[in-house]
Protein backbone atom coordinates (compact mmCIF):
# COMPACT_ATOMS: atom_id res chain seq x y z
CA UNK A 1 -0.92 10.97 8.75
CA UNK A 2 1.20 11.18 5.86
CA UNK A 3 2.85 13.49 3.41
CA UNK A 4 0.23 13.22 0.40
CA UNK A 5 -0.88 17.03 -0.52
CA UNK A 6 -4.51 16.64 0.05
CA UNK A 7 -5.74 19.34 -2.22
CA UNK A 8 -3.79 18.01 -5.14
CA UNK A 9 -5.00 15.02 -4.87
CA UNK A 10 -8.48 16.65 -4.93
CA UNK A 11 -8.16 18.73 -7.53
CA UNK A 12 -7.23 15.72 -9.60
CA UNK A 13 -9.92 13.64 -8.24
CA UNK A 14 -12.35 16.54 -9.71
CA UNK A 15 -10.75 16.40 -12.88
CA UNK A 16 -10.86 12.72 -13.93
CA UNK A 17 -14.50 12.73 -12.38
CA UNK A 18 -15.82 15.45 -14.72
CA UNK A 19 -13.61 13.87 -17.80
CA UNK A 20 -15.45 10.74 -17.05
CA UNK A 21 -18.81 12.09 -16.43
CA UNK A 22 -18.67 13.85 -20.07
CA UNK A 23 -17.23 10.63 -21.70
CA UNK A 24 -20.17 9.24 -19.82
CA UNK A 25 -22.84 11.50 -21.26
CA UNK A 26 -21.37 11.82 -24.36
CA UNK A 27 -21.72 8.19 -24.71
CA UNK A 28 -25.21 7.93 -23.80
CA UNK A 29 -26.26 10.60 -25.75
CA UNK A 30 -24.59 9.08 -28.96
CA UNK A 31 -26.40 5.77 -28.00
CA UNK A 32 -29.96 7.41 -27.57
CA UNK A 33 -30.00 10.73 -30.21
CA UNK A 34 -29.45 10.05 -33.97
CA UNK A 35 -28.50 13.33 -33.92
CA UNK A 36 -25.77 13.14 -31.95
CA UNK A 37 -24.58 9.74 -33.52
CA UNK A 38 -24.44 12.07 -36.35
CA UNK A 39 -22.42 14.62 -35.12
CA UNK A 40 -19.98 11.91 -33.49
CA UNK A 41 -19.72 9.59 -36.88
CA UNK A 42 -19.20 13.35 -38.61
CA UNK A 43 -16.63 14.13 -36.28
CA UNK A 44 -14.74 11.31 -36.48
CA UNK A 45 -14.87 10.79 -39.95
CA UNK A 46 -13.42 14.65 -40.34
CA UNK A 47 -10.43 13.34 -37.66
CA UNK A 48 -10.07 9.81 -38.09
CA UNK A 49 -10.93 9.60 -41.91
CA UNK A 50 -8.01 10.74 -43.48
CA UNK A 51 -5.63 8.08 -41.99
CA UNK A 52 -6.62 5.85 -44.75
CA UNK A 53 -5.75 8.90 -47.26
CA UNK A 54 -3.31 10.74 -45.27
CA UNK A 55 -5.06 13.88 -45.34
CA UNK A 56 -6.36 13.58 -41.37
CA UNK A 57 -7.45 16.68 -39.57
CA UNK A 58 -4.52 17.75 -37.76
CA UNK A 59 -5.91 19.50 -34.75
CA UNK A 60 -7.70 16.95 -33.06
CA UNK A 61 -4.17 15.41 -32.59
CA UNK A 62 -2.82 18.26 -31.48
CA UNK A 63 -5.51 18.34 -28.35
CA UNK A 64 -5.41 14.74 -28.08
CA UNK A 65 -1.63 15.29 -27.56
CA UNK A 66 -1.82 18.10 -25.28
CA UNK A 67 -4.74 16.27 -23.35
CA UNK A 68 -2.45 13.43 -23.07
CA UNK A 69 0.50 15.77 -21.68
CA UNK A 70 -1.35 17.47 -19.21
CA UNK A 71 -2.91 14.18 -17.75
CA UNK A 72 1.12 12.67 -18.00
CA UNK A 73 2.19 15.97 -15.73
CA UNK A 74 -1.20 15.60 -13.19
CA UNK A 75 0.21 12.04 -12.34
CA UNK A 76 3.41 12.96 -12.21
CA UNK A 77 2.36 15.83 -9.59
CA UNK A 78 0.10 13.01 -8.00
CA UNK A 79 2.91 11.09 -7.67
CA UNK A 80 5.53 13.31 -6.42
CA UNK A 81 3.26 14.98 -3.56
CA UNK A 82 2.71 10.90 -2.79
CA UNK A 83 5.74 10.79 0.19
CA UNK A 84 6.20 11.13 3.97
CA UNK A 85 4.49 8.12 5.25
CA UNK A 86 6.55 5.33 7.36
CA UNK A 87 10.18 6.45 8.49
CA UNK A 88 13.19 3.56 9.34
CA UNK A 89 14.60 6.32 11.11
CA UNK A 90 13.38 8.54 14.42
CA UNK A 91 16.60 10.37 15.72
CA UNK A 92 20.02 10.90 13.68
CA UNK A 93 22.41 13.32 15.92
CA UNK A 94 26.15 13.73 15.29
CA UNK A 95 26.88 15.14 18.79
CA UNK A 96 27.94 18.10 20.18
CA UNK A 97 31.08 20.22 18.38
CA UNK A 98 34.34 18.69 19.45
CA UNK A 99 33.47 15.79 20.87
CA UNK A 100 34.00 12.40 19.60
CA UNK A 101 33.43 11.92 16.13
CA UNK A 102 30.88 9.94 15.08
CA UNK A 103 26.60 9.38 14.78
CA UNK A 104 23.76 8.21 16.50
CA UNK A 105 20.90 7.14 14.99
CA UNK A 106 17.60 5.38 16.48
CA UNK A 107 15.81 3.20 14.67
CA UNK A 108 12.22 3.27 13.92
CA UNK A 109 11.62 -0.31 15.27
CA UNK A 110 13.45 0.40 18.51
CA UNK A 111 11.33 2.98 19.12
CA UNK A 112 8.30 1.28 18.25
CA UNK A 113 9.32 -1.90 20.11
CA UNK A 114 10.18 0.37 22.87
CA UNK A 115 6.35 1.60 23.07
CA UNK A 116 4.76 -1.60 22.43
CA UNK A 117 6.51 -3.53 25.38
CA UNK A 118 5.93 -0.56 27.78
CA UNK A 119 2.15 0.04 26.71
CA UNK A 120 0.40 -3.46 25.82
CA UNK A 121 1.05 -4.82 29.39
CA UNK A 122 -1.69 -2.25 30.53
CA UNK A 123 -4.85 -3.78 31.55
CA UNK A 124 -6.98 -1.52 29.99
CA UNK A 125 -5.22 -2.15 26.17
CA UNK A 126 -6.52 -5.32 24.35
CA UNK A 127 -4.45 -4.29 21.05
CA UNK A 128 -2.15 -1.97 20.01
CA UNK A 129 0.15 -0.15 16.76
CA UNK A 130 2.56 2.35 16.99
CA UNK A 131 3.87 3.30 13.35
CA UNK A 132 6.80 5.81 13.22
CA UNK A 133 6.23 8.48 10.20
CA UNK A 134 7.31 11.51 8.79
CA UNK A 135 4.77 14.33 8.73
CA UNK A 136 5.85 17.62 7.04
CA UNK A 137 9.26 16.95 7.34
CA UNK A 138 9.14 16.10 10.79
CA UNK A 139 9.41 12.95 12.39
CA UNK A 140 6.03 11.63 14.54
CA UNK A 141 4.62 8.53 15.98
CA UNK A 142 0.97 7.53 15.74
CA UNK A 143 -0.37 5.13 18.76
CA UNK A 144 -3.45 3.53 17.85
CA UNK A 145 -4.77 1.80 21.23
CA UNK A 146 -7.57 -0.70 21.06
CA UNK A 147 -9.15 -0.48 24.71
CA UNK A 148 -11.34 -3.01 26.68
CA UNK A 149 -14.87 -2.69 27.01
CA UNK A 150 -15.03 -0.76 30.16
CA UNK A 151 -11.75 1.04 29.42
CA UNK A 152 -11.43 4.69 30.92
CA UNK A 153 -10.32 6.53 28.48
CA UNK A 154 -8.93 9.50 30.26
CA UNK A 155 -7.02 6.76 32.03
CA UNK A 156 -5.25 4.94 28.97
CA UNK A 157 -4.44 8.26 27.65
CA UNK A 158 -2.41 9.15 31.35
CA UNK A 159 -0.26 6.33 31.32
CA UNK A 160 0.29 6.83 27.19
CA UNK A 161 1.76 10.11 28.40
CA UNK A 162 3.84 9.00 31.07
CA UNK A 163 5.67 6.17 28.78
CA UNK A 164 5.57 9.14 25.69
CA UNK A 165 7.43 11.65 28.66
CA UNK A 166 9.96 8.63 29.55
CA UNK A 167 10.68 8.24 25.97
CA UNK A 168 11.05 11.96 25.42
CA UNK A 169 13.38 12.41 27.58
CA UNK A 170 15.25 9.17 27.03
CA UNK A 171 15.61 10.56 23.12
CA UNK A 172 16.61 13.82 24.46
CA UNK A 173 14.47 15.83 21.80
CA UNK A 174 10.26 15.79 21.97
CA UNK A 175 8.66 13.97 19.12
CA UNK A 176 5.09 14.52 18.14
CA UNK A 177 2.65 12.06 19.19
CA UNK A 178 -1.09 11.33 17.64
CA UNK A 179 -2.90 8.76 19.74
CA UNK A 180 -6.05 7.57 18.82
CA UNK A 181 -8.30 5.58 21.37
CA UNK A 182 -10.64 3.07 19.79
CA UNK A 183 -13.36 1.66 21.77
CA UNK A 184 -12.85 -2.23 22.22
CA UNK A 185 -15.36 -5.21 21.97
CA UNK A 186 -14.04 -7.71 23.88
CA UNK A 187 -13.38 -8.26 27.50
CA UNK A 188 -10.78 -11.52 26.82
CA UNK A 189 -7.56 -10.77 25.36
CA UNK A 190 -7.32 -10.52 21.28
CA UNK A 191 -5.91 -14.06 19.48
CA UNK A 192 -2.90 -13.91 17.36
CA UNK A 193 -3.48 -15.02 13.75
């Protein structure tokens, strides 16, 4: 649940895998075929050998250069799409028009402290994380409930609605809400480390 474009990040993951699995080959085949330690030792020697001279082939730069600046702009898109994530903020309102001046603004940790004290106390919940994020420029908060064996589900996920409802309307606004349910293992109480 966070703002990283998934396809980009794809895309590039294809990329770097397919530049790696043709340094890969390339590298056995130089290692196994004289024939291609020829054409590599050729190669170079054409590129690399006229450093000493000054006389080097000045293409292979040029696509080493351009290589280099289109693997410089992937990262930079890799790194830009890389956002969203965890929010300090849920709720910033300035009020209505004419009335007093000023802002509110709810903290992530109020809310999250908010659902933590109102949800762990249930019986059925042996651990719990509530994370506040921003999703597509939106601002949503991802419950992850760790039941006890022998947990209803249907049951955990009524009274995580009711407390989600009372905090709806206590924020005035409806935020989005992912829970995830995950079965527990233990029947005593987790231990704090």
């Amino acid at each position: 649940m966070n703002g990283t474009n998934r396809t980009l990040g794809r895309v590039v993951l294809v990329l770097v895998g397919l530049v790696f699995l043709a340094l890969g080959a390339a590298a056995v085949l130089v290692q196994t075929l004289p024939a291609a330690a020829d054409v590599w030792r050729t190669a170079a020697d054409r590129t690399l050998g006229g450093l000493r001279t000054g006389a080097a082939d000045t293409s292979a730069w040029w696509w080493a250069l351009g290589g280099a600046v289109v693997l410089g702009i992937l990262a930079l898109l890799v790194l830009g799409s890389i956002g969203g994530g965890r929010t300090g903020t849920v709720l910033e309102d300035d009020g209505p028009d004419g009335g007093l001046p000023g802002q509110v603004r709810i903290e992530a940790a109020a809310v999250e402290h908010a659902l933590s004290a109102a949800i762990t106390p249930l019986p059925q919940v042996a651990s719990l994380a509530v994370d506040v994020r921003r999703v597509r420029r939106r601002t949503a908060v991802r419950i992850v409930v760790r039941t006890r064996r022998g947990a209803p589900p249907r049951e955990v996920v009524d009274r995580v609605e009711d407390v989600v409802r009372d905090l709806d309307a206590l924020l005035g606004q409806r935020l989005p809400v992912l829970l995830r349910i995950v079965r527990g293992g233990s029947s005593r109480p987790d231990r704090v480390r």
